[in-house]
Protein backbone atom coordinates (compact mmCIF):
# COMPACT_ATOMS: atom_id res chain seq x y z
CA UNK A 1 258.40 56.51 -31.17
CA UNK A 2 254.46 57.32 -31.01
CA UNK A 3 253.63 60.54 -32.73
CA UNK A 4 252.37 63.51 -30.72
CA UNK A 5 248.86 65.07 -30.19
CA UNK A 6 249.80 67.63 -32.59
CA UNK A 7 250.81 65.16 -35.50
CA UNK A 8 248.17 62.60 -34.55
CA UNK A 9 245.72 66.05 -35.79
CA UNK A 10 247.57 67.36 -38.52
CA UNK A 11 246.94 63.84 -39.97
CA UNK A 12 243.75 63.38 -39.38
CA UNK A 13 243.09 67.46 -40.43
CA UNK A 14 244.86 66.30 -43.78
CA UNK A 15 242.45 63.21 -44.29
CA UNK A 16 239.47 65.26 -44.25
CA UNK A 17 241.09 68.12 -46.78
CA UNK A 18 241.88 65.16 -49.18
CA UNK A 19 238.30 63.88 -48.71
CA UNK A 20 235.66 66.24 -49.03
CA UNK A 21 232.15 65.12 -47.03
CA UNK A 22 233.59 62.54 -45.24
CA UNK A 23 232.09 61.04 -42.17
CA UNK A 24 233.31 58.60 -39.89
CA UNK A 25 232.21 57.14 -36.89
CA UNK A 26 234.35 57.22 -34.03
CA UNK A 27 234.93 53.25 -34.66
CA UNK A 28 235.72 53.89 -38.25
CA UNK A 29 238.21 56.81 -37.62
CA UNK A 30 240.18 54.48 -35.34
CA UNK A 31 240.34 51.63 -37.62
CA UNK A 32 240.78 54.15 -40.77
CA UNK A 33 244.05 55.91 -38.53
CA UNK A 34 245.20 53.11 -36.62
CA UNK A 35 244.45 54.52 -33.72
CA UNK A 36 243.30 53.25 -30.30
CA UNK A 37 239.91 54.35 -30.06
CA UNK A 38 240.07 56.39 -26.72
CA UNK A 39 243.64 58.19 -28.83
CA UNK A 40 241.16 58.77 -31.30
CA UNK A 41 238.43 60.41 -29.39
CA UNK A 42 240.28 62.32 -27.77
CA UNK A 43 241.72 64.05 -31.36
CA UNK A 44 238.48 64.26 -32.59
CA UNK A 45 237.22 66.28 -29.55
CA UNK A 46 240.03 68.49 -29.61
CA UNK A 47 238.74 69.44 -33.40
CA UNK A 48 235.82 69.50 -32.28
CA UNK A 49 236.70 71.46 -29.81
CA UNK A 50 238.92 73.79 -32.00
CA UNK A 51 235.65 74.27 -34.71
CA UNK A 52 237.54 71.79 -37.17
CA UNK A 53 234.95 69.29 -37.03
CA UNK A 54 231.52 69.00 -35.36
CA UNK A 55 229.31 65.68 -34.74
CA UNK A 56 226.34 64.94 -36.66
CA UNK A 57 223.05 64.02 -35.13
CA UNK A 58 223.90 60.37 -35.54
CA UNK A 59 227.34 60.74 -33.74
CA UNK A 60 229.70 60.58 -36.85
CA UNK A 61 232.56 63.31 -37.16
CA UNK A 62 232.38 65.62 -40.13
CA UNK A 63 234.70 68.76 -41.53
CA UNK A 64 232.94 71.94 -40.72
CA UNK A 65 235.09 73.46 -44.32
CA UNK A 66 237.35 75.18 -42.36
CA UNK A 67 240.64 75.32 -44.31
């Protein structure tokens, strides 16, 4: 059974709580999740989306501190 949308960014919500400043790439979040890479974007965007995490200049996904 493949976990949900929901799940997929509770997890990935989680990582960044548990690591403070980190940045990933959207490469690196895939490989760091195990995630196919267009799953992946697609999370990220929605947090994006959702003001949970915005993109850096250089295109790398980072916690905006919202708890």
């Amino acid at each position: 059974m493949l976990p949900d949308d929901d799940t997929l960014m509770k997890r990935v919500q989680a990582e960044y709580r548990e690591m403070p400043g980190l940045l990933l790439t959207l490469e690196q979040a895939a490989r760091l999740w195990g995630m196919a890479p267009p799953v992946c974007h697609a999370i990220l965007d929605r947090l994006v989306a959702a003001g949970w995490l915005r993109r850096t200049a250089g295109g790398a996904y980072v916690s905006t501190d919202r708890r």
